[in-house]
Protein backbone atom coordinates (compact mmCIF):
# COMPACT_ATOMS: atom_id res chain seq x y z
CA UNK A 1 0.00 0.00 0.00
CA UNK A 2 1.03 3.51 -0.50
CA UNK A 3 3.23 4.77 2.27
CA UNK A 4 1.06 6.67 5.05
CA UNK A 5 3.47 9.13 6.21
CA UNK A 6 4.77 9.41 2.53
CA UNK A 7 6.37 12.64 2.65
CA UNK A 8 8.25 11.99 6.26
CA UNK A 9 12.36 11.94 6.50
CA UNK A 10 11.58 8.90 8.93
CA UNK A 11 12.24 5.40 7.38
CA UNK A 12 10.69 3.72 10.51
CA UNK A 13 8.14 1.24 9.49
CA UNK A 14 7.00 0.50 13.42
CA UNK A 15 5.69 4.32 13.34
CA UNK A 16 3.32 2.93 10.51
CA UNK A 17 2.35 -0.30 12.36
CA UNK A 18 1.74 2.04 15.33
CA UNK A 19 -0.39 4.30 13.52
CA UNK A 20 -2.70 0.96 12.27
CA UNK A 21 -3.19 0.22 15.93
CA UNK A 22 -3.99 3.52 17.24
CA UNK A 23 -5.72 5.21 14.51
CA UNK A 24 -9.68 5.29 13.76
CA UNK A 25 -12.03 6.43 11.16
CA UNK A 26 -12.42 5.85 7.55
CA UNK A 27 -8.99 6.46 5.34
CA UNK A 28 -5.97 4.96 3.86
CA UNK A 29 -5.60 3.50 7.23
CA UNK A 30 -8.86 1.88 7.56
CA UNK A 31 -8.35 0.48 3.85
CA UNK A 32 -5.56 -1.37 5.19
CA UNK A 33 -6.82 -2.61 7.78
CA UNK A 34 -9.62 -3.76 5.30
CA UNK A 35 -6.76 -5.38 3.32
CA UNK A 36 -5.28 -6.76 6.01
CA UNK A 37 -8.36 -8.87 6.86
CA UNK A 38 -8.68 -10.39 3.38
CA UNK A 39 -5.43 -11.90 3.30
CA UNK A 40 -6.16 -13.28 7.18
CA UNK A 41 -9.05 -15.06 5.63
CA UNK A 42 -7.03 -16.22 2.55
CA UNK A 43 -4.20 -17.60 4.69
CA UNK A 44 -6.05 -19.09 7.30
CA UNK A 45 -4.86 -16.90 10.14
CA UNK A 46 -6.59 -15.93 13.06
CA UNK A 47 -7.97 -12.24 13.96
CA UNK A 48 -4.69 -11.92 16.25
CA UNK A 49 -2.07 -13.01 13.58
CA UNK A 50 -1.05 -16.22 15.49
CA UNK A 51 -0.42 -14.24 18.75
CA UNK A 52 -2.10 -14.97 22.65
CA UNK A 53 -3.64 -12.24 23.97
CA UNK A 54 -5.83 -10.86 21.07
CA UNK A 55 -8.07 -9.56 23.48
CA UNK A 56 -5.47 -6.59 24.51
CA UNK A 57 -6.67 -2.97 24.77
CA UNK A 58 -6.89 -1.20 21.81
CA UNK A 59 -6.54 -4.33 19.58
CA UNK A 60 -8.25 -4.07 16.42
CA UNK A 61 -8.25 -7.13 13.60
CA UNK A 62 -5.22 -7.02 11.46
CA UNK A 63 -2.94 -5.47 14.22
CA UNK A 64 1.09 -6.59 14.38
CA UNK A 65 3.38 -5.49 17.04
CA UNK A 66 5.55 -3.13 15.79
CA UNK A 67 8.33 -4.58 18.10
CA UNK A 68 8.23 -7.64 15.69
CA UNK A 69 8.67 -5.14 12.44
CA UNK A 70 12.68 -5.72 11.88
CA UNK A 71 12.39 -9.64 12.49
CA UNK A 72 9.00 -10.59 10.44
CA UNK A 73 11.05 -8.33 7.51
CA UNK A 74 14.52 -10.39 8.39
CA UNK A 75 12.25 -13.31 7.63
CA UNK A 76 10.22 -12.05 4.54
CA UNK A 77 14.23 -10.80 3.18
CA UNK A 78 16.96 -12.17 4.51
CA UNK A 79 19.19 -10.93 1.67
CA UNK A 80 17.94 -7.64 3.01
CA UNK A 81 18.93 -7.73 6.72
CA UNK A 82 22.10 -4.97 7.18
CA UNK A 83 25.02 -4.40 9.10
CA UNK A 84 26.07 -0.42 9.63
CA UNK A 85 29.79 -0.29 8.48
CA UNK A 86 32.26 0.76 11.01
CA UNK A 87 32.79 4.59 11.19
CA UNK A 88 29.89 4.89 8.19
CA UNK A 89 26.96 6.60 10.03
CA UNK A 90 23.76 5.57 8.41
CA UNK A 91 25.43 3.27 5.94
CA UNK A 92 24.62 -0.14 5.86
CA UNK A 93 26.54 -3.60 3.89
CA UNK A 94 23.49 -6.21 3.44
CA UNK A 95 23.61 -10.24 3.87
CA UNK A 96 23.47 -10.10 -0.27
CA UNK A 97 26.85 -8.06 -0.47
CA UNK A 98 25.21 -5.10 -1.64
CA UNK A 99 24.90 -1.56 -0.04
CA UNK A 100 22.44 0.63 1.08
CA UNK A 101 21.92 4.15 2.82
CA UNK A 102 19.93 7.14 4.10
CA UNK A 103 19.96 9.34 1.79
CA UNK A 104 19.16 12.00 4.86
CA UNK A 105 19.77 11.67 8.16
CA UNK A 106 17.41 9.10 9.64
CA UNK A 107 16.86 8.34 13.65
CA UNK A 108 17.12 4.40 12.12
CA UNK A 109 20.90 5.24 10.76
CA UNK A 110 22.24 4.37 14.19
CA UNK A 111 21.42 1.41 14.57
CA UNK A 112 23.64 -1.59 14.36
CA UNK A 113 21.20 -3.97 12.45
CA UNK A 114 18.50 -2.95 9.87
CA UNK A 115 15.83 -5.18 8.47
CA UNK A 116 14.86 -3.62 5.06
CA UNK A 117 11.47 -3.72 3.53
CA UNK A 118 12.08 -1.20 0.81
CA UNK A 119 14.90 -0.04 -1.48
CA UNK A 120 15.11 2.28 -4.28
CA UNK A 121 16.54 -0.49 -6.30
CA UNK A 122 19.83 0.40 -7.28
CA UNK A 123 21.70 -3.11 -7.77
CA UNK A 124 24.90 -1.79 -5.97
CA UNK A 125 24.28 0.90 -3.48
CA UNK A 126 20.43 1.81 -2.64
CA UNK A 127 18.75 4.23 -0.63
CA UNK A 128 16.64 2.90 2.30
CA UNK A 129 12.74 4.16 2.52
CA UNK A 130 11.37 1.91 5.02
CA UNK A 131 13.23 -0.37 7.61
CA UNK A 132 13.23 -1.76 10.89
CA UNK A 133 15.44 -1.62 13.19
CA UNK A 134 16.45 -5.67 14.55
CA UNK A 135 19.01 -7.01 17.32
CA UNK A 136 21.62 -9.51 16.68
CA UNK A 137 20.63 -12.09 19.42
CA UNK A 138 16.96 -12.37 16.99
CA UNK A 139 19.38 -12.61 13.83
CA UNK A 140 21.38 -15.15 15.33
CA UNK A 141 18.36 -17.01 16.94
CA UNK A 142 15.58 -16.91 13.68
CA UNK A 143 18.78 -17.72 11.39
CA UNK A 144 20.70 -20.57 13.29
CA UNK A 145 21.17 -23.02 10.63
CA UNK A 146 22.47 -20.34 7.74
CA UNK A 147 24.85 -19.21 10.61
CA UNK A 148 28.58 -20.13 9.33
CA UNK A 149 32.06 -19.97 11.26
CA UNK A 150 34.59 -18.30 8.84
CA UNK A 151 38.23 -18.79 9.75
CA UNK A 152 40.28 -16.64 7.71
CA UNK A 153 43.93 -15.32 7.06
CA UNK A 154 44.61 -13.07 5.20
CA UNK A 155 46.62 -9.95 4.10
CA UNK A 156 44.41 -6.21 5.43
CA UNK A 157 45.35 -3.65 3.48
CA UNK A 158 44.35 -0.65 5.02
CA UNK A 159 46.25 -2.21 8.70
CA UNK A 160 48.90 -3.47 5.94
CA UNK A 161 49.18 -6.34 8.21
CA UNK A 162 48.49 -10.37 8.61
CA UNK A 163 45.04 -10.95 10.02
CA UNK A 164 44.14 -13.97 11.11
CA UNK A 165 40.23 -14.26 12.34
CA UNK A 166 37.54 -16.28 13.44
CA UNK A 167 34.22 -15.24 12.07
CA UNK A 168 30.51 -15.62 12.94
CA UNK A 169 28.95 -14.85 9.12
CA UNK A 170 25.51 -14.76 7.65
CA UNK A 171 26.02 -14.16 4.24
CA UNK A 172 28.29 -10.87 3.74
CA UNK A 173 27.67 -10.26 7.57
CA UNK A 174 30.06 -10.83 10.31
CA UNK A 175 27.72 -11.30 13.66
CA UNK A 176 30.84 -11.81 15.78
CA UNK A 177 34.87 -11.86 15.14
CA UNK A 178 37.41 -12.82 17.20
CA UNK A 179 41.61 -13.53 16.54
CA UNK A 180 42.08 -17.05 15.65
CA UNK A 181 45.08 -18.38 17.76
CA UNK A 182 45.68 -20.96 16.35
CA UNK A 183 46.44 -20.22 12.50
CA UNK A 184 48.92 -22.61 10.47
CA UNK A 185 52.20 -20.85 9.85
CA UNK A 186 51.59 -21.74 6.18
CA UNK A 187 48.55 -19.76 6.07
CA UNK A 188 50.24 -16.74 7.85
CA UNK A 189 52.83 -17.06 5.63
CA UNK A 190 51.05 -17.50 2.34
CA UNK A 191 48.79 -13.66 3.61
CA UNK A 192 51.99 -12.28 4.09
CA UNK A 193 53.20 -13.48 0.39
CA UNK A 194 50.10 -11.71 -0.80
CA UNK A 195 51.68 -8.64 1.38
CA UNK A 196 54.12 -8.91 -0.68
CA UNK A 197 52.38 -8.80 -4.10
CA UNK A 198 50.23 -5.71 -2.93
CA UNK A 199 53.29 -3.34 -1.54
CA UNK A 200 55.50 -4.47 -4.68
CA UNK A 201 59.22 -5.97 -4.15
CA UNK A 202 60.86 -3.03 -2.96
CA UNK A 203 59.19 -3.82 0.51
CA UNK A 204 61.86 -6.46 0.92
CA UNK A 205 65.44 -5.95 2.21
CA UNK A 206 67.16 -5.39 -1.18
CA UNK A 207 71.19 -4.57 -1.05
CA UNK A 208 73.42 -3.88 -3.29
CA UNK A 209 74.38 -7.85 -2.73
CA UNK A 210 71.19 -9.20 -3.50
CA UNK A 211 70.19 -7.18 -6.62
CA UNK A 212 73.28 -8.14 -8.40
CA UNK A 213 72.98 -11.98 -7.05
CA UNK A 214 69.27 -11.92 -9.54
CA UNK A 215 70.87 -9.95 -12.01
CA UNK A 216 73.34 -12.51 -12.49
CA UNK A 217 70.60 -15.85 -12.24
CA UNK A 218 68.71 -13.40 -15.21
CA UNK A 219 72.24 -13.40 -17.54
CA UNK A 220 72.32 -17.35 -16.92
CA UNK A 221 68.76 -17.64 -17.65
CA UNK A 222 69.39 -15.54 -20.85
CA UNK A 223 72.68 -17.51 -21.69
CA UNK A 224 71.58 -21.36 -21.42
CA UNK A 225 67.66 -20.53 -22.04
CA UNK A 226 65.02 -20.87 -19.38
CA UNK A 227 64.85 -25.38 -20.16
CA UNK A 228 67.94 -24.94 -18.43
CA UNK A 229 66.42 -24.69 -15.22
CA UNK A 230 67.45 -21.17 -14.18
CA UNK A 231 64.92 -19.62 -11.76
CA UNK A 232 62.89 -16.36 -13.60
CA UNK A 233 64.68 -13.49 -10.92
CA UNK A 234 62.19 -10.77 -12.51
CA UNK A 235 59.95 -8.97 -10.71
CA UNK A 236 57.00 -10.46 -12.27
CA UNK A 237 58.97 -13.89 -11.86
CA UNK A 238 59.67 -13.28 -8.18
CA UNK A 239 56.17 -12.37 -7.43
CA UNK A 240 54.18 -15.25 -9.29
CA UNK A 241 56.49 -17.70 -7.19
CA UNK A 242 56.55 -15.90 -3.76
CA UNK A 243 55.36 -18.74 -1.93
CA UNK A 244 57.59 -21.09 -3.46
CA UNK A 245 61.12 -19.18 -2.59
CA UNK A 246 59.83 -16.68 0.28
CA UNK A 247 57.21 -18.25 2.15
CA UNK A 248 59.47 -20.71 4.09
CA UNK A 249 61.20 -17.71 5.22
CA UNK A 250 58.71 -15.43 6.43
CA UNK A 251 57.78 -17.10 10.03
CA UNK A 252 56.55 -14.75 12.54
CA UNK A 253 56.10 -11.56 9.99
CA UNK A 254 52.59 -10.29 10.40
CA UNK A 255 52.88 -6.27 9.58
CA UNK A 256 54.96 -4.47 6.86
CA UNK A 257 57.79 -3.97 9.31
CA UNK A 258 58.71 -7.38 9.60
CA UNK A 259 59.39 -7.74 5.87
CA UNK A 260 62.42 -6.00 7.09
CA UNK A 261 64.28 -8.49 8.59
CA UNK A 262 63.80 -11.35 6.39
CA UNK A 263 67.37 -13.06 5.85
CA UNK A 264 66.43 -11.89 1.72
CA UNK A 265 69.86 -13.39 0.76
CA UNK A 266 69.64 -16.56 2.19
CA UNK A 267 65.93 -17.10 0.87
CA UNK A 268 67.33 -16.06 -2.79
CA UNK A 269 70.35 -18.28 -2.43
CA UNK A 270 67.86 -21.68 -1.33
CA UNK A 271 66.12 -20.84 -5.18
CA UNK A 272 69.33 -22.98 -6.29
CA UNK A 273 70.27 -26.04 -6.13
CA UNK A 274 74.22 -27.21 -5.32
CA UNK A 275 74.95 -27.46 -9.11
CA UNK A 276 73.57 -24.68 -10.07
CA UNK A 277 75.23 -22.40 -7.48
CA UNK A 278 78.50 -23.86 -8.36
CA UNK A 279 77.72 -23.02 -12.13
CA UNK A 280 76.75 -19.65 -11.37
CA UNK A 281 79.97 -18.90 -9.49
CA UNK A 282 82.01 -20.55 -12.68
CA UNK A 283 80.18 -18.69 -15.15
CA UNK A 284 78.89 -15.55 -13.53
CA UNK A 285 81.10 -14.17 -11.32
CA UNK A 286 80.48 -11.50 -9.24
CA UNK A 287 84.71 -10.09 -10.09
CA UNK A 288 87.18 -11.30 -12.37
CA UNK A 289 90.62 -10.36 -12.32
CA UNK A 290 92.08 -7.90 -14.93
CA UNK A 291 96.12 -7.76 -16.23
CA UNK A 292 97.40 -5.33 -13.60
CA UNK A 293 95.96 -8.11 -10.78
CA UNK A 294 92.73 -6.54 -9.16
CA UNK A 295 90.06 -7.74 -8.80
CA UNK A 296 87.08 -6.00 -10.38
CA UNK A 297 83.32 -6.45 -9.31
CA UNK A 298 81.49 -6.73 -12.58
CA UNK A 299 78.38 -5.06 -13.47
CA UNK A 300 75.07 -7.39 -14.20
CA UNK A 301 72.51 -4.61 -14.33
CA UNK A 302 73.24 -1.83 -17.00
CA UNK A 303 72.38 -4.09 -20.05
CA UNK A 304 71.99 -7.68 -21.50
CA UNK A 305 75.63 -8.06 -21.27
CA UNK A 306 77.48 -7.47 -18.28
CA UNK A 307 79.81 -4.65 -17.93
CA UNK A 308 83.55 -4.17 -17.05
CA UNK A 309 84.40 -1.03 -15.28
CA UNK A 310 87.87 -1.04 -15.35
CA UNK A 311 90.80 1.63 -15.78
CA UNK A 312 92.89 1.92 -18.83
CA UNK A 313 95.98 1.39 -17.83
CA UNK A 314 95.09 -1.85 -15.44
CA UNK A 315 94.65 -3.64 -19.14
CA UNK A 316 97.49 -2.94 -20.75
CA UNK A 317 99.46 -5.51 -21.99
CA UNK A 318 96.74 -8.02 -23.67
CA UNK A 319 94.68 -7.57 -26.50
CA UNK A 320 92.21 -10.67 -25.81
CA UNK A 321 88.85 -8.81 -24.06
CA UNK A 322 87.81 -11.09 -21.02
CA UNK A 323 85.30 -13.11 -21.39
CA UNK A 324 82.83 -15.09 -18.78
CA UNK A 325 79.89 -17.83 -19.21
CA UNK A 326 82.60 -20.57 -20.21
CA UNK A 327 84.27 -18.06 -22.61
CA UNK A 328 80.94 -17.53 -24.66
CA UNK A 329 80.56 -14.02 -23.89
CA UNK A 330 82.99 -11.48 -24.04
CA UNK A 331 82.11 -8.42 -21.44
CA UNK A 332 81.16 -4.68 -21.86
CA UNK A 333 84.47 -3.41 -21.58
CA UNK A 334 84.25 0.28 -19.47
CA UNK A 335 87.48 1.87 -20.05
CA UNK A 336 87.71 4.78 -17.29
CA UNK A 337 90.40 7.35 -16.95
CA UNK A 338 92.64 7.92 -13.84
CA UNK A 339 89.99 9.53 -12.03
CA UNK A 340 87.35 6.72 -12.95
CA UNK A 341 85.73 8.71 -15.62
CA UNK A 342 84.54 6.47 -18.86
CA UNK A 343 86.69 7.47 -21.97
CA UNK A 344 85.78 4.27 -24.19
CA UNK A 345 83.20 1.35 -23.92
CA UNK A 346 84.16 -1.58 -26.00
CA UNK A 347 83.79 -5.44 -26.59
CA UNK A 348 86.95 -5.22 -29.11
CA UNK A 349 89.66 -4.38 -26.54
CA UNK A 350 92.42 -5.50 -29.51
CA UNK A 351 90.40 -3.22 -32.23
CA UNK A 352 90.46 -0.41 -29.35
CA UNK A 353 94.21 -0.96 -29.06
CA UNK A 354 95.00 -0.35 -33.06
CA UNK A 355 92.41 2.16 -34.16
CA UNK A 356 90.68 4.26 -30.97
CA UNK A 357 94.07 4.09 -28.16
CA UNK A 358 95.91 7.29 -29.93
CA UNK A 359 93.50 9.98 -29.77
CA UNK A 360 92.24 8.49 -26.71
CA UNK A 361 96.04 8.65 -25.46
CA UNK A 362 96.71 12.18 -26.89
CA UNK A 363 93.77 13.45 -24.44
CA UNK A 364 94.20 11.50 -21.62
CA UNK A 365 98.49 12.94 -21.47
CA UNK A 366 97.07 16.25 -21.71
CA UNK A 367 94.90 15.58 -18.89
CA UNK A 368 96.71 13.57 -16.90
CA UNK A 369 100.52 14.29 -17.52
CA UNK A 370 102.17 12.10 -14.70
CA UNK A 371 100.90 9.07 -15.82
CA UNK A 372 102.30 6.29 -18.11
CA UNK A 373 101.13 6.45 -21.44
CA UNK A 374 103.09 3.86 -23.83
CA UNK A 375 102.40 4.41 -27.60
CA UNK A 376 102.30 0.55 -27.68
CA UNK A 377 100.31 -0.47 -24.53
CA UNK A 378 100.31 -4.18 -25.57
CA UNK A 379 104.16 -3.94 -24.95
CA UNK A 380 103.64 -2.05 -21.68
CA UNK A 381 103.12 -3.17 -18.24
CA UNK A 382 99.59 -2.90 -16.53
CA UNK A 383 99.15 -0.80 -13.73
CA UNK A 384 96.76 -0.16 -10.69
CA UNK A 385 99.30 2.33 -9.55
CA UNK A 386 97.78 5.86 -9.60
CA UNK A 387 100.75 7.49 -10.98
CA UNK A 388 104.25 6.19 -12.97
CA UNK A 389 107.27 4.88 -10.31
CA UNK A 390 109.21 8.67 -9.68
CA UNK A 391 106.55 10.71 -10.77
């Protein structure tokens, strides 16, 4: 029937049921009441709706307690039945998933538990027109059986944080939640993978150490082909497999912080087997040694082949340009000047010797006049030295 206090910011439908007990006289209220009888007669209930006591003051035929409204509505539409959302005032998440709201401020839009009987019918978010107000003791009571225990772990967001729960649900509702003690560590550990995923890589431990350890498992990969074994050390390859190479050592972190004391090189290092970690120290290694004798820490990150920072003068002497991966690939030579500044990049350290060396030299004796500058530097000694014996 038409709403009769249409017109009224008040969504409360046990003012109407009120108003059908108190109210006399011919009107829209009467007409219900008129209605109200037909279906008694159709149904087979009696004068007093199933209730004792029909013989209370003021009682007329047709008449419902309006303390009943929110549970006879839970019962007519369950999916309807709605939970206010913490810190949303007057907005509600109903048993279907769906929302719903006061469009105005309502005197209902307090209360913890709504029973809706009408919507405005928007699928995702609707406004409330009429409701009644029901507790959760009647929810939990009148809906026993669809009543479920939820225990859950998983990654929160917005506490960016491991939460492991134990949940009283009834469909998209939680009626009660409590911590759940006793959560497997691989389930901890498998939320705090997907911690992982959300806050991106970087919220790991990375050094200097560890970024050029997967830098050099990508060249391998590259070199013998991923049939080859080699583990995909990508970020997108890291964080398909997180709980394959992670997860074992993430025990006891539960919040972003923690992520910063994961052993990350030891984790990285148990992606290889024995074999492979001996191959990778054979045919990527993190320095070689160059003519003059040191040892220089080679560069996996600034392209597809690895690079050579190294000065000039510590190669002079040979012509062959040092290789690595068993000899099959011949590194990014980064030929640097006295005070470590890049004068020639090469993979042809003979072809640099015979055609680029002279100018080079002419501008490097200008600059730096106290150092050794052979015109044949395959003839010459190499030299870490800074400066020439007497200079």
């Amino acid at each position: 029937e038409r709403d009769v206090l249409r017109g009224r910011r008040d969504a409360d439908l046990r003012l109407r049921l009120e108003m059908l007990r108190t109210a006399g006289g011919p009107g829209p209220l009467h007409q219900i009441r008129q209605q109200a009888r037909q279906w008694r007669r159709q149904l087979g209930i009696g004068q007093s709706g199933g209730h004792s006591g029909s013989g209370q003051s003021g009682s007329r035929p047709g008449d419902g307690r309006p303390e009943d409204a929110g549970l006879l509505l839970a019962l007519a539409y369950p999916d309807r039945i709605g939970q206010r959302r913490p810190g949303g005032e007057a907005t509600y998440r109903l048993a279907n998933g769906r929302g719903a709201f006061f469009a105005e401020p309502d005197p209902l839009g307090g209360e913890p538990f709504l029973a809706i009987a009408d919507l405005d019918g928007d699928r995702r978010n609707a406004r409330i027109r009429l409701a009644a107000p029901i507790s959760r003791a009647e929810i939990e009571t009148a809906f026993a059986d669809a009543v479920r225990t939820v225990a859950s772990v998983e990654w929160d967001a917005r506490e960016q944080a491991v939460l492991a729960r134990r949940r009283q649900k009834l469909g998209e509702l939680v009626l009660a939640d409590q911590p759940l003690a006793d959560a497997s560590r691989d389930r901890m550990a498998a939320a705090a993978c997907e911690g992982v995923r959300q806050l991106g890589l970087h919220v790991l431990p990375w050094t200097r150490e560890t970024e050029a350890w997967r830098a050099r498992v990508a060249f391998m990969r590259r070199l013998d082909g991923p049939e080859a074994g080699w583990p995909d050390t990508s970020d997108d390859g890291l964080l398909a497999t997180l709980e394959e190479w992670l997860a074992p050592f993430l025990g006891g972190v539960t919040r972003r912080a923690h992520f910063a004391r994961v052993d990350l090189a030891v984790a990285l290092a148990a992606m290889l087997d024995w074999q492979q970690r001996k191959r990778l120290d054979e045919q990527a290694p993190t320095h070689v040694q160059v003519p003059s004798g040191s040892r220089v820490a080679l560069d996996y990150g600034s392209g597809e082949v690895p690079a050579l920072p190294v000065r000039l003068q510590e190669m002079f002497g040979t012509e062959a340009t040092p290789a690595i991966g068993g000899g099959r690939v011949p590194l990014v030579l980064h030929l640097l000047s006295p005070a470590h500044r890049p004068v020639q990049v090469t993979r042809d350290l003979a072809s640099f010797w015979a055609n680029a060396y002279k100018a080079v030299k002419a501008d490097l004796k200008g600059q730096y006049p106290k150092h050794h500058w052979p015109d044949d530097p395959l003839k010459a000694e190499p030299t870490s030295r800074a400066k020439r014996r007497g200079s």
